[in-house]
Each structure stands twice: as structure tokens, then as C-alpha cells.
N, C-alpha and C. Protein backbone atom coordinates (compact mmCIF):
# COMPACT_ATOMS: atom_id res chain seq x y z
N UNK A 1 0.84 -1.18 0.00
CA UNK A 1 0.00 0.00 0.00
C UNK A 1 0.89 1.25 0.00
N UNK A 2 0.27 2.52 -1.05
CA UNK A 2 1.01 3.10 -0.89
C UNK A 2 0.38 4.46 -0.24
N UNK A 3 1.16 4.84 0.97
CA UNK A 3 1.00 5.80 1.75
C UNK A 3 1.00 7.30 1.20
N UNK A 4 0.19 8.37 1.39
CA UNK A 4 0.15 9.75 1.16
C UNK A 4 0.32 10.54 1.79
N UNK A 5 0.16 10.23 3.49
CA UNK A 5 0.30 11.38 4.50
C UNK A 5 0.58 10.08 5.30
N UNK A 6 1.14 11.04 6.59
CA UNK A 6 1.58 10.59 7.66
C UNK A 6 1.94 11.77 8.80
N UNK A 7 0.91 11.54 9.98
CA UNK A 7 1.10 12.57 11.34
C UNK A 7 1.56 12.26 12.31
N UNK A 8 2.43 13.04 12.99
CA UNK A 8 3.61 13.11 14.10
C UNK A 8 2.69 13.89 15.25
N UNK A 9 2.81 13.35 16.13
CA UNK A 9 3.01 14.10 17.57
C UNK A 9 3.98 14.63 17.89
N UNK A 10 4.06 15.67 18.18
CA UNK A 10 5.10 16.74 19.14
C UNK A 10 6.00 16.01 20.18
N UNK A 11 5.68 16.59 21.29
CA UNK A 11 6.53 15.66 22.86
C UNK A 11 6.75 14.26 22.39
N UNK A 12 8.55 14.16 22.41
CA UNK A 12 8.70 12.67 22.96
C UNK A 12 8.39 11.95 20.99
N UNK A 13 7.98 12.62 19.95
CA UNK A 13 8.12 11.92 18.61
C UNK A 13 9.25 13.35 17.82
N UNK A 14 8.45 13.89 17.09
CA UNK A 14 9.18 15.00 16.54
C UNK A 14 10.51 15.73 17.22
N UNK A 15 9.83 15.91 18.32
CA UNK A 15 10.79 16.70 19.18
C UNK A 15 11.64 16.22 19.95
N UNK A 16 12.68 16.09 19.89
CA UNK A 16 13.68 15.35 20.67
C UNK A 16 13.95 15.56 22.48
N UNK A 17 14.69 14.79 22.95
CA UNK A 17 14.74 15.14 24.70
C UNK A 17 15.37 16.45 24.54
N UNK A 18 16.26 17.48 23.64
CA UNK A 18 16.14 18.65 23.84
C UNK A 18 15.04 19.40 23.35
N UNK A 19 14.19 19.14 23.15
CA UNK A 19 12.86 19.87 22.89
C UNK A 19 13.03 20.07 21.49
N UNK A 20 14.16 19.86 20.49
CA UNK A 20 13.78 20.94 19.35
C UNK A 20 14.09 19.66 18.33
N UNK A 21 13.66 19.72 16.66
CA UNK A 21 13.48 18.91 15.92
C UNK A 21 14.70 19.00 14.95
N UNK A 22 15.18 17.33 14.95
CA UNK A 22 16.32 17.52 14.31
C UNK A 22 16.69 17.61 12.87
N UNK A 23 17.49 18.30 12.48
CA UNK A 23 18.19 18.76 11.17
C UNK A 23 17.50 17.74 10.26
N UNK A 24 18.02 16.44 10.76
CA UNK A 24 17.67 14.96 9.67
C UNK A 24 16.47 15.09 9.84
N UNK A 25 15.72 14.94 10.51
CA UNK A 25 14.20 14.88 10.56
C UNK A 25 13.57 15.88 9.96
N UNK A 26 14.01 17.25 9.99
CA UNK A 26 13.62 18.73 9.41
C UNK A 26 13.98 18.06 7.68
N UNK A 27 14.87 17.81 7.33
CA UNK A 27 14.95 17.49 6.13
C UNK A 27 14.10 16.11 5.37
N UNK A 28 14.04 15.65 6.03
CA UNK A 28 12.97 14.06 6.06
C UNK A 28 11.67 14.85 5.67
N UNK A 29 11.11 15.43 6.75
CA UNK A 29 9.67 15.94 6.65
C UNK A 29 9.80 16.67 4.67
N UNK A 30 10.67 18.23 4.48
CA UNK A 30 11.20 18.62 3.44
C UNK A 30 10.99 17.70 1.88
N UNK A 31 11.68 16.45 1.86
CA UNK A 31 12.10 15.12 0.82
C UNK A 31 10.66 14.95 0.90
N UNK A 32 9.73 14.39 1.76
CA UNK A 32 8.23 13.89 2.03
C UNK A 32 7.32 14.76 1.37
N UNK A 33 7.53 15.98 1.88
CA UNK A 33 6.94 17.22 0.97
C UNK A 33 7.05 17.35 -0.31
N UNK A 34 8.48 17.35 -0.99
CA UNK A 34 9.02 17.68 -2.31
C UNK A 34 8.13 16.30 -3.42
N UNK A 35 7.61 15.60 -2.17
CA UNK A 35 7.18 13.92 -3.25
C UNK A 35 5.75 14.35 -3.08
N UNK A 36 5.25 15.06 -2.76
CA UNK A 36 3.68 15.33 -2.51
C UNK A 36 3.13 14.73 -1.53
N UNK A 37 3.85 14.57 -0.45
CA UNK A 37 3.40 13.71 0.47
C UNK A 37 2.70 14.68 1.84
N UNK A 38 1.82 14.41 2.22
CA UNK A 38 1.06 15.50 3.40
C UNK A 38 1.82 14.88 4.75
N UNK A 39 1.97 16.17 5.86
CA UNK A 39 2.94 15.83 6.72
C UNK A 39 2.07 16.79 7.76
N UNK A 40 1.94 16.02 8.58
CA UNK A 40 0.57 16.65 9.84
C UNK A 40 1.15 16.54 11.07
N UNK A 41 1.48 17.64 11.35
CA UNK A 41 1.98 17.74 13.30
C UNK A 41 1.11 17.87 13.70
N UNK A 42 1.03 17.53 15.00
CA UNK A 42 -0.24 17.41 15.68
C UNK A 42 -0.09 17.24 17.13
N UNK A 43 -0.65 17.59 17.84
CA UNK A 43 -0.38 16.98 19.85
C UNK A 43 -1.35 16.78 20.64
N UNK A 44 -1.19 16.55 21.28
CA UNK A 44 -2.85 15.97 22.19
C UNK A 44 -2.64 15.22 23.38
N UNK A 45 -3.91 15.28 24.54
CA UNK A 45 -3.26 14.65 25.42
C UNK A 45 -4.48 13.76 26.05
N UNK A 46 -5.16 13.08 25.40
CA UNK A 46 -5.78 12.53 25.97
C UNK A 46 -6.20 11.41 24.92
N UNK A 47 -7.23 10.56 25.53
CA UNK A 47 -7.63 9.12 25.00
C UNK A 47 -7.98 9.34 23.55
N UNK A 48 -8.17 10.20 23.04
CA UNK A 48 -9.09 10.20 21.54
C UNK A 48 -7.92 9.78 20.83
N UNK A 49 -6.70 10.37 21.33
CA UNK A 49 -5.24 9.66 20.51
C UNK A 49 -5.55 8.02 20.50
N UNK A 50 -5.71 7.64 21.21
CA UNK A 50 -5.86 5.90 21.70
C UNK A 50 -6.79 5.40 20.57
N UNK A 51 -8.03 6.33 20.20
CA UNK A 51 -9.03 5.53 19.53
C UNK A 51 -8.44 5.76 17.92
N UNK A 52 -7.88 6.88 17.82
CA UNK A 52 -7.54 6.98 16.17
C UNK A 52 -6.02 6.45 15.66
N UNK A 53 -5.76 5.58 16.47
CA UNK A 53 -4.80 4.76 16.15
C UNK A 53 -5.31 3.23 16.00
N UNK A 54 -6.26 3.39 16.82
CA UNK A 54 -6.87 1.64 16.24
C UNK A 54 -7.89 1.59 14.77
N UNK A 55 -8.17 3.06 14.19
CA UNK A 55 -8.79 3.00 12.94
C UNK A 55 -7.84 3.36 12.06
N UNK A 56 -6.44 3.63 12.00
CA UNK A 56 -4.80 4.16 11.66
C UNK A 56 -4.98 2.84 10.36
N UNK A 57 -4.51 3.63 9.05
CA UNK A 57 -4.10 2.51 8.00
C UNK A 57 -3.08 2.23 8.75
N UNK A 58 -1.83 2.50 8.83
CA UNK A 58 -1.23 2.10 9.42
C UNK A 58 -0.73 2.80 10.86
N UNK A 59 -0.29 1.95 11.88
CA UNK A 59 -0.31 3.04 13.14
C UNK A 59 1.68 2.69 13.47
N UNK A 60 2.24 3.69 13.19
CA UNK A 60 3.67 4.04 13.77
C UNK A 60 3.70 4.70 14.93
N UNK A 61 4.56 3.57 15.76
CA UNK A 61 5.02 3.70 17.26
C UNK A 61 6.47 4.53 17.50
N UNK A 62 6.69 5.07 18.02
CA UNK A 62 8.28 5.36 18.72
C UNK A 62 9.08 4.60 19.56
N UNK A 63 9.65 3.93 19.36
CA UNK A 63 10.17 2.81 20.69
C UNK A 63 9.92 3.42 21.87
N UNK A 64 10.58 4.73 22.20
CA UNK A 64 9.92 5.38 23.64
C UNK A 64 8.88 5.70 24.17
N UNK A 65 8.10 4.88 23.03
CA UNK A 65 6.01 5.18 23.13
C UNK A 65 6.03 4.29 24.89
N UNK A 66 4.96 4.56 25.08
CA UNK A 66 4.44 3.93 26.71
C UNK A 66 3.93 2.70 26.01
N UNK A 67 3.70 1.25 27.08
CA UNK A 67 3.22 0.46 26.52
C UNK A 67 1.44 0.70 26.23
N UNK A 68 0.89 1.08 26.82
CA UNK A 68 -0.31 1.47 26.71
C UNK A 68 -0.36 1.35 25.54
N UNK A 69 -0.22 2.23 24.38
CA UNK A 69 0.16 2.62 23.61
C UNK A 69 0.47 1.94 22.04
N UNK A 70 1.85 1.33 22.52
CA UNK A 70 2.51 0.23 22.33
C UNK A 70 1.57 -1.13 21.61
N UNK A 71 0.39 -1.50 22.05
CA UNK A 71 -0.36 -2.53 21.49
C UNK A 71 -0.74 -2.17 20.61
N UNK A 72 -1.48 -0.77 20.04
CA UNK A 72 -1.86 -0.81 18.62
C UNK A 72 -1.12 -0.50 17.68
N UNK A 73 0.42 -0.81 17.72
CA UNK A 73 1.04 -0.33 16.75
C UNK A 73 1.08 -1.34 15.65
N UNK A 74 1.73 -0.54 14.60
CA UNK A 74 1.75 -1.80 13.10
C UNK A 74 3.46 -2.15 12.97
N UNK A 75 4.02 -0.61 13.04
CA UNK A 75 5.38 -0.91 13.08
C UNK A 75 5.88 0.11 14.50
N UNK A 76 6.85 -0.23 14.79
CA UNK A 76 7.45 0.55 15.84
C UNK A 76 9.39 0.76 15.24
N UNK A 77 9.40 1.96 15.24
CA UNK A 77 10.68 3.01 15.09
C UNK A 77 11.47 3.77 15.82
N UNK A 78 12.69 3.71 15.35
CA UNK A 78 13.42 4.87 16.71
C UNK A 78 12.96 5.46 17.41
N UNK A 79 13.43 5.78 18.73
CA UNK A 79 12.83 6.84 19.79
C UNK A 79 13.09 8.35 18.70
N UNK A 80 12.64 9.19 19.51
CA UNK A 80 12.90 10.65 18.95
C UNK A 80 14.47 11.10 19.05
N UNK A 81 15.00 10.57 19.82
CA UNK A 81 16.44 11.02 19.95
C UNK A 81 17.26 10.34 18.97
N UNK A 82 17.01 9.69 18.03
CA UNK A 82 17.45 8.74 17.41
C UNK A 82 17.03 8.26 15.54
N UNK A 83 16.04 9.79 15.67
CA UNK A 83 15.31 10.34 14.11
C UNK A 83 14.24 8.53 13.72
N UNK A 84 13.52 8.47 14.88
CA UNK A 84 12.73 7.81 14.55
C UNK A 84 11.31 8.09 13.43
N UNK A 85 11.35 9.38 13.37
CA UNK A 85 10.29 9.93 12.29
C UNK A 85 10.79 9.72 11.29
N UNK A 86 12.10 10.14 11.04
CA UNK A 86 13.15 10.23 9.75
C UNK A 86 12.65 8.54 8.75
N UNK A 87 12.93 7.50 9.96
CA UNK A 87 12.45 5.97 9.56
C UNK A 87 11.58 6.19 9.41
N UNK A 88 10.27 6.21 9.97
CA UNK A 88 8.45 6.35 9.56
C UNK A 88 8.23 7.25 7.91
N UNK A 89 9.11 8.19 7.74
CA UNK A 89 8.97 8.56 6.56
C UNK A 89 9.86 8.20 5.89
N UNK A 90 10.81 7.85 5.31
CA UNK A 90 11.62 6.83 4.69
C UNK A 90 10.66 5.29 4.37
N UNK A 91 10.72 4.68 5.74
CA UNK A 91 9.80 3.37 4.99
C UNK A 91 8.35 3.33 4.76
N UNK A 92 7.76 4.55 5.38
CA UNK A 92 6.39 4.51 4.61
C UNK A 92 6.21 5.34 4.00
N UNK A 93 6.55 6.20 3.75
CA UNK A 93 6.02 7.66 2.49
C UNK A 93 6.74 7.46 1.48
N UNK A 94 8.29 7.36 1.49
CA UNK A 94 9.64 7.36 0.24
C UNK A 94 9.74 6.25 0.03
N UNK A 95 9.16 5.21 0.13
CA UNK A 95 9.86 3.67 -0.30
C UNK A 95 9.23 3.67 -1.27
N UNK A 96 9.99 3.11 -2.36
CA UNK A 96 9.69 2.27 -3.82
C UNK A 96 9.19 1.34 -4.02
């Protein structure tokens, strides 16, 4: 299947343990864009996150996700410190 968009949470995905989003990842999102690909930040803090991941074509985890969490994933990817978005868009938006 081929993917068209894909949305990030803020805290703890995008944003790294220094709070700010890295170079590789800033350029990842950029490459995703340049392919026509829709790229949705987004944050939130409560259960409705929980329910729109179990209707998710596909649902991408962060390894540093909570397990809660953790069960509805499809694939799970680097923590944020570690350009785990960078992977989520690489193998699902840019892959051939």
C-alpha cells in the first residue's frame, strides 16, 4: 500500500529530549513534501489519541512510546532522539 500522508506528535516523537526537531528529521519531513506527500503535526493529550490509532491505516510507534500505547502499533521506530520519524517517513512515504 502506498501511503500519502503521515502525522507526528510533538513531545517525545518529533521533538527530541532537547525539545527541538532535528536537522535529519527537518529534512525528512522537506524530501516527504518535495514527493507530494502531506505531513501533519499534531499533539494531544488525551484518550481520543488511543481511539484513532486503532482506525490508523497504518499506526507508527516510537520505541519510547508507553506500553499502553505500544499494542496498537503496526510498526514501531526509533525513539525521537534517534530520528525515529526520519524511519516512519523513509519506509512509509519514500519507499519504492
Amino acid at each position: 500500500m502506498e501511503y500519502k500522508l503521515i502525522a507526528f506528535d510533538m513531545d517525545g516523537t518529533l521533538l527530541n529530549s532537547n525539545k527541538q526537531i532535528s536537522k535529519k528529521t527537518q529534512e525528512a519531513i522537506a524530501r516527504a513534501v518535495a514527493y507530494n506527500k502531506i505531513v501533519i503535526l499534531n499533539t494531544g493529550r488525551n484518550s481520543a489519541e488511543l481511539e484513532s490509532l486503532k482506525v490508523a491505516g497504518l499506526a507508527v510507534m516510537m520505541d519510547n512510546a508507553i506500553d499502553e500505547i505500544k499494542q496498537y502499533d503496526d510498526v514501531i521506530v526509533s525513539d525521537c532522539d534517534h530520528d525515529g520519524c526520519v524511519e516512519a517517513i523513509e519506509k512509509n512515504l519514500l519507499k519504492e
